[in-house]
N, C-alpha and C. Protein backbone atom coordinates (compact mmCIF):
# COMPACT_ATOMS: atom_id res chain seq x y z
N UNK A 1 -13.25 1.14 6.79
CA UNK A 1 -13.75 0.91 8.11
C UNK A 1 -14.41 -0.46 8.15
N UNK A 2 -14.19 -1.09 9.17
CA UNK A 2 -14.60 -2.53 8.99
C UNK A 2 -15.34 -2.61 10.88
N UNK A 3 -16.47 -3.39 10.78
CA UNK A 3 -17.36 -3.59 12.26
C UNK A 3 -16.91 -5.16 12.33
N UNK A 4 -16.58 -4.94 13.61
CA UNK A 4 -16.75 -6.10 14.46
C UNK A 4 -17.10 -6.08 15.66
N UNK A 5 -18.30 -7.50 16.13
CA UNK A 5 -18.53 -7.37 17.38
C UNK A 5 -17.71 -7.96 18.19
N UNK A 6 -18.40 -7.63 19.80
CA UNK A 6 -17.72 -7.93 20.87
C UNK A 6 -17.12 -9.32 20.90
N UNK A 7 -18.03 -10.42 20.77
CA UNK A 7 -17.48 -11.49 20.39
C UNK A 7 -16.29 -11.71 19.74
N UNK A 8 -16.42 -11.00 18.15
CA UNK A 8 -15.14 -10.99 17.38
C UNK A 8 -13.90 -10.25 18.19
N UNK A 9 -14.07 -9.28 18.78
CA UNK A 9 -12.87 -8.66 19.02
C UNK A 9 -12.73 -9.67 20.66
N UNK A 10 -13.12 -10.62 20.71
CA UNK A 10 -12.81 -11.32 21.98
C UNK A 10 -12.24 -12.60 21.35
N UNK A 11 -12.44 -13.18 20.24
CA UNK A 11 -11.93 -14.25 19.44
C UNK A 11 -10.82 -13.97 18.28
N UNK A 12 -10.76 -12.85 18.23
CA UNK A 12 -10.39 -12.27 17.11
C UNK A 12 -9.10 -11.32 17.02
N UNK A 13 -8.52 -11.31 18.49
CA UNK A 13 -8.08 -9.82 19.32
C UNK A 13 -6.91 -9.48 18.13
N UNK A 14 -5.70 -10.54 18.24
CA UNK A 14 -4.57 -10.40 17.37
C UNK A 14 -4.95 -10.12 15.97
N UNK A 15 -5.97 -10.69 15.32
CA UNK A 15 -5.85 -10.02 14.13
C UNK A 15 -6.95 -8.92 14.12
N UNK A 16 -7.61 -8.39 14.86
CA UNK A 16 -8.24 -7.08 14.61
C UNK A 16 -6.91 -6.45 14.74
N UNK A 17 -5.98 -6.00 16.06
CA UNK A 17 -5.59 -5.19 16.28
C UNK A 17 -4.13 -5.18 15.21
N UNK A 18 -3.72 -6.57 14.30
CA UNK A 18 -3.13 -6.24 13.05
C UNK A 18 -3.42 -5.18 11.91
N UNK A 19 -4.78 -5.14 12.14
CA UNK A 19 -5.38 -5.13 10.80
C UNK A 19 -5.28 -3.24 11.07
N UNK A 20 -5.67 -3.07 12.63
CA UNK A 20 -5.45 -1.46 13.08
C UNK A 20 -4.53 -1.12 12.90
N UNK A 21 -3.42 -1.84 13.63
CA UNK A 21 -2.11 -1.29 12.90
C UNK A 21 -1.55 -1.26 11.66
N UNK A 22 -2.24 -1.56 10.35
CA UNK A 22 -1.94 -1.09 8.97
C UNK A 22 -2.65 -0.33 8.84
N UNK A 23 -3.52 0.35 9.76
CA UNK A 23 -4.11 1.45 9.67
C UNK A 23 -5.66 1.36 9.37
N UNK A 24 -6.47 0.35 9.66
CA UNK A 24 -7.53 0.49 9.41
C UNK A 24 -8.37 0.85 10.47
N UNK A 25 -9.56 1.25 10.35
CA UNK A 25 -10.45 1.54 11.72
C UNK A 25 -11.37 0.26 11.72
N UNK A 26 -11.31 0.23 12.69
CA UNK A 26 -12.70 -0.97 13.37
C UNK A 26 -12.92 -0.75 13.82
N UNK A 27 -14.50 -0.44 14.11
CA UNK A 27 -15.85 -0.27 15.04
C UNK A 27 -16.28 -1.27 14.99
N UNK A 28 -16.32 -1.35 17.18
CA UNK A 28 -16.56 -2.52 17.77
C UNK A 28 -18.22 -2.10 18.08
N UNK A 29 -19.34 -3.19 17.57
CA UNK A 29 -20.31 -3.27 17.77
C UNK A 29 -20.84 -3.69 19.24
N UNK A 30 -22.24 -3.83 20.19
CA UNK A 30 -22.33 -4.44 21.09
C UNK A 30 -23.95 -4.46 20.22
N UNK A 31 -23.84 -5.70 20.50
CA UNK A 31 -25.88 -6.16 19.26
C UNK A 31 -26.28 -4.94 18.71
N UNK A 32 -25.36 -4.84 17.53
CA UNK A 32 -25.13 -3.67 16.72
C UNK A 32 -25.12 -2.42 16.73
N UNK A 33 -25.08 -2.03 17.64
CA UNK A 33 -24.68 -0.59 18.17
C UNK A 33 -23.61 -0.18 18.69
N UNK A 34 -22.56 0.87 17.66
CA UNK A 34 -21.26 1.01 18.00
C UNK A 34 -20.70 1.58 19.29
N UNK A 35 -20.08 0.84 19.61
CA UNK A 35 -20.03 1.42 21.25
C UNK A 35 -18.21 1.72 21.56
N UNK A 36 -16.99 1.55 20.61
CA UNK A 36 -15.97 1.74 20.42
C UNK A 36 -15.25 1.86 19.50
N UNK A 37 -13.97 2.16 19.16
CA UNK A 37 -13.44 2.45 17.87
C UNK A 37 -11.76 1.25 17.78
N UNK A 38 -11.56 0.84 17.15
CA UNK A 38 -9.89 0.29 17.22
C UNK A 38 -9.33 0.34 16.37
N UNK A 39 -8.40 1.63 16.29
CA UNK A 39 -7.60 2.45 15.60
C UNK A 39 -6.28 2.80 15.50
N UNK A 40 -5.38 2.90 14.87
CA UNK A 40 -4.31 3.01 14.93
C UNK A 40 -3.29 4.23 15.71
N UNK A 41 -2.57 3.99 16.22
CA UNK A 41 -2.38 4.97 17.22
C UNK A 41 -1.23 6.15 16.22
N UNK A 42 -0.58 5.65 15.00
CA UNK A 42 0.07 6.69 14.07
C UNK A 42 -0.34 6.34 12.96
N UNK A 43 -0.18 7.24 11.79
CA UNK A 43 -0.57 6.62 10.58
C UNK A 43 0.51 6.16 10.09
N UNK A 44 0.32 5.54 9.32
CA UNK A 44 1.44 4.66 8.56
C UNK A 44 2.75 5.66 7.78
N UNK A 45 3.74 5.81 8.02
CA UNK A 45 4.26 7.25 7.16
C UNK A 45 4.69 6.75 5.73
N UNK A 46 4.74 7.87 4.87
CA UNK A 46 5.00 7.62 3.41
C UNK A 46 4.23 8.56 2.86
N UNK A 47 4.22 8.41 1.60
CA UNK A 47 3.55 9.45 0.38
C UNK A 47 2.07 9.08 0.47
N UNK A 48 1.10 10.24 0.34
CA UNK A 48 -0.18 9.48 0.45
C UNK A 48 -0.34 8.83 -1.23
N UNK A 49 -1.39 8.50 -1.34
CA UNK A 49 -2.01 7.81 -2.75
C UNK A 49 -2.04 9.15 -3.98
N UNK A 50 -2.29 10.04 -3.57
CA UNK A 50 -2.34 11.43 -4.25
C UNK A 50 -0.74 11.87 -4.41
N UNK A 51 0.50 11.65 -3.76
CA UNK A 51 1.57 12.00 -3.72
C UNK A 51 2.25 11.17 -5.02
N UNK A 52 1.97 9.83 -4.22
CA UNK A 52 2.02 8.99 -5.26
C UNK A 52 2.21 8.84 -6.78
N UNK A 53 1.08 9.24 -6.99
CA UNK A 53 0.43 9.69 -8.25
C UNK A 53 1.47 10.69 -9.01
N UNK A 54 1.04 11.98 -8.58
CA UNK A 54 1.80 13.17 -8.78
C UNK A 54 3.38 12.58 -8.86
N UNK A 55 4.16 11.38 -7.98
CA UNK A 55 5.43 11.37 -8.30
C UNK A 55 5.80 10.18 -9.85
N UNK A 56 4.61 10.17 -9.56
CA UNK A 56 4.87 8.45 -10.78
C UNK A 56 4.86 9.53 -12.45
N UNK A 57 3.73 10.56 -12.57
CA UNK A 57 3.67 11.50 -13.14
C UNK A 57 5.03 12.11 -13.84
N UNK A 58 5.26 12.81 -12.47
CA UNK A 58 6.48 13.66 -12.71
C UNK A 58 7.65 12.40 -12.87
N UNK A 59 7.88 11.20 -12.92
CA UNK A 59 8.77 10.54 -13.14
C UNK A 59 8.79 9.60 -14.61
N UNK A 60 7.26 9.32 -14.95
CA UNK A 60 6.67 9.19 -16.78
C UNK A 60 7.84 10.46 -17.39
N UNK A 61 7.59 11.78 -17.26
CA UNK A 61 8.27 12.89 -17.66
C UNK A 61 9.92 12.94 -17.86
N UNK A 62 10.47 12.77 -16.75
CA UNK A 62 12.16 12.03 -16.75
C UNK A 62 12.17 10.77 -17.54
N UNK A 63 11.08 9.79 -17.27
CA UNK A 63 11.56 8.22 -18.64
C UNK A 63 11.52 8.66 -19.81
N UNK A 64 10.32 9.92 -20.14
CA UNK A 64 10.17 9.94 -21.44
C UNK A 64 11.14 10.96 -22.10
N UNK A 65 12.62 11.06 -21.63
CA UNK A 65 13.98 11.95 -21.94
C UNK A 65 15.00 10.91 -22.16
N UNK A 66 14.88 10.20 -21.26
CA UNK A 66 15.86 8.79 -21.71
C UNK A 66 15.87 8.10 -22.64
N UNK A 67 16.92 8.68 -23.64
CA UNK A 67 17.32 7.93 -24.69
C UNK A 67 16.74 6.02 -24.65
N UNK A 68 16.62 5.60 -25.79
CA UNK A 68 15.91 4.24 -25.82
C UNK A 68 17.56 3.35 -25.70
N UNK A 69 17.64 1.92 -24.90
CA UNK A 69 18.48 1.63 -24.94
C UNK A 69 18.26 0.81 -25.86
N UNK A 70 19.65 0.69 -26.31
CA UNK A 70 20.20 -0.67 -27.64
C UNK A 70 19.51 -2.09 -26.76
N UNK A 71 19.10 -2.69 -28.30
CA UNK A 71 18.91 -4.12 -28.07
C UNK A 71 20.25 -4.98 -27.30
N UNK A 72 19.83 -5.40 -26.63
CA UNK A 72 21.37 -6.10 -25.75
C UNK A 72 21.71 -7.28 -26.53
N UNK A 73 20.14 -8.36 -27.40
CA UNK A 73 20.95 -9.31 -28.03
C UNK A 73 21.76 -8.69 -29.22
N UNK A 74 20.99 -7.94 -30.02
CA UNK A 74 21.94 -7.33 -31.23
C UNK A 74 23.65 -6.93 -30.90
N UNK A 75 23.70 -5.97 -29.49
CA UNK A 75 25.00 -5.89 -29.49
C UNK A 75 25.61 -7.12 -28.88
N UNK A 76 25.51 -7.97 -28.10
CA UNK A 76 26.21 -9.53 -28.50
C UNK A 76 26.40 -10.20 -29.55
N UNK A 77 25.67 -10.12 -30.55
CA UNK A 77 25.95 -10.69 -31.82
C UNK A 77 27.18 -10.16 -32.64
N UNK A 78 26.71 -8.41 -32.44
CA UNK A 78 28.04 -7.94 -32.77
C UNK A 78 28.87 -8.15 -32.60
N UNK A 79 29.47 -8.22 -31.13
CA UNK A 79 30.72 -8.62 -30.02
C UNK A 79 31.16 -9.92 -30.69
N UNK A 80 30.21 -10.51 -30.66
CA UNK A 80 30.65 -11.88 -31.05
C UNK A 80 31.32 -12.03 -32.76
N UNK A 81 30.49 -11.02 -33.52
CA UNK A 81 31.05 -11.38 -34.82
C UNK A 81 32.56 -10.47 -35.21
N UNK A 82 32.76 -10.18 -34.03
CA UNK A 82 34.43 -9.36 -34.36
C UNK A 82 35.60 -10.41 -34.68
């Protein structure tokens, strides 16, 4: 959550309302007292940070089944010494 005042969101408009649309909230101050919110109207879709996780997890698990591959210079050397 990030504050900005009235001023800022009057100098500032295009990149506050960037910054909402990657999803952040900004509370608009008036001589520091929050008096609005500028927020994103969907959330961003995808895996949350917790999904994430859990898939990187479960995918460590599948790398660590995969055979190790051959050195690629060694088998060129080979190739080459036929």
């Amino acid at each position: 959550m990030r504050k900005a005042s009235i001023r800022d969101l009057h100098i500032h408009t295009s990149e506050l309302v960037r910054e909402a649309g990657n999803g952040c909230v900004i509370v608009i101050e008036r001589r520091g007292e929050p008096v609005a919110e500028l927020r994103p109207l969907k959330q961003a879709e995808g895996p949350t940070p917790e999904a994430k996780r859990r898939i990187w997890k479960q995918m460590e698990k599948v790398w660590a089944k995969i055979p190790p591959v051959p050195d690629s210079g060694r088998i060129i050397e080979e190739d080459r010494s036929r």
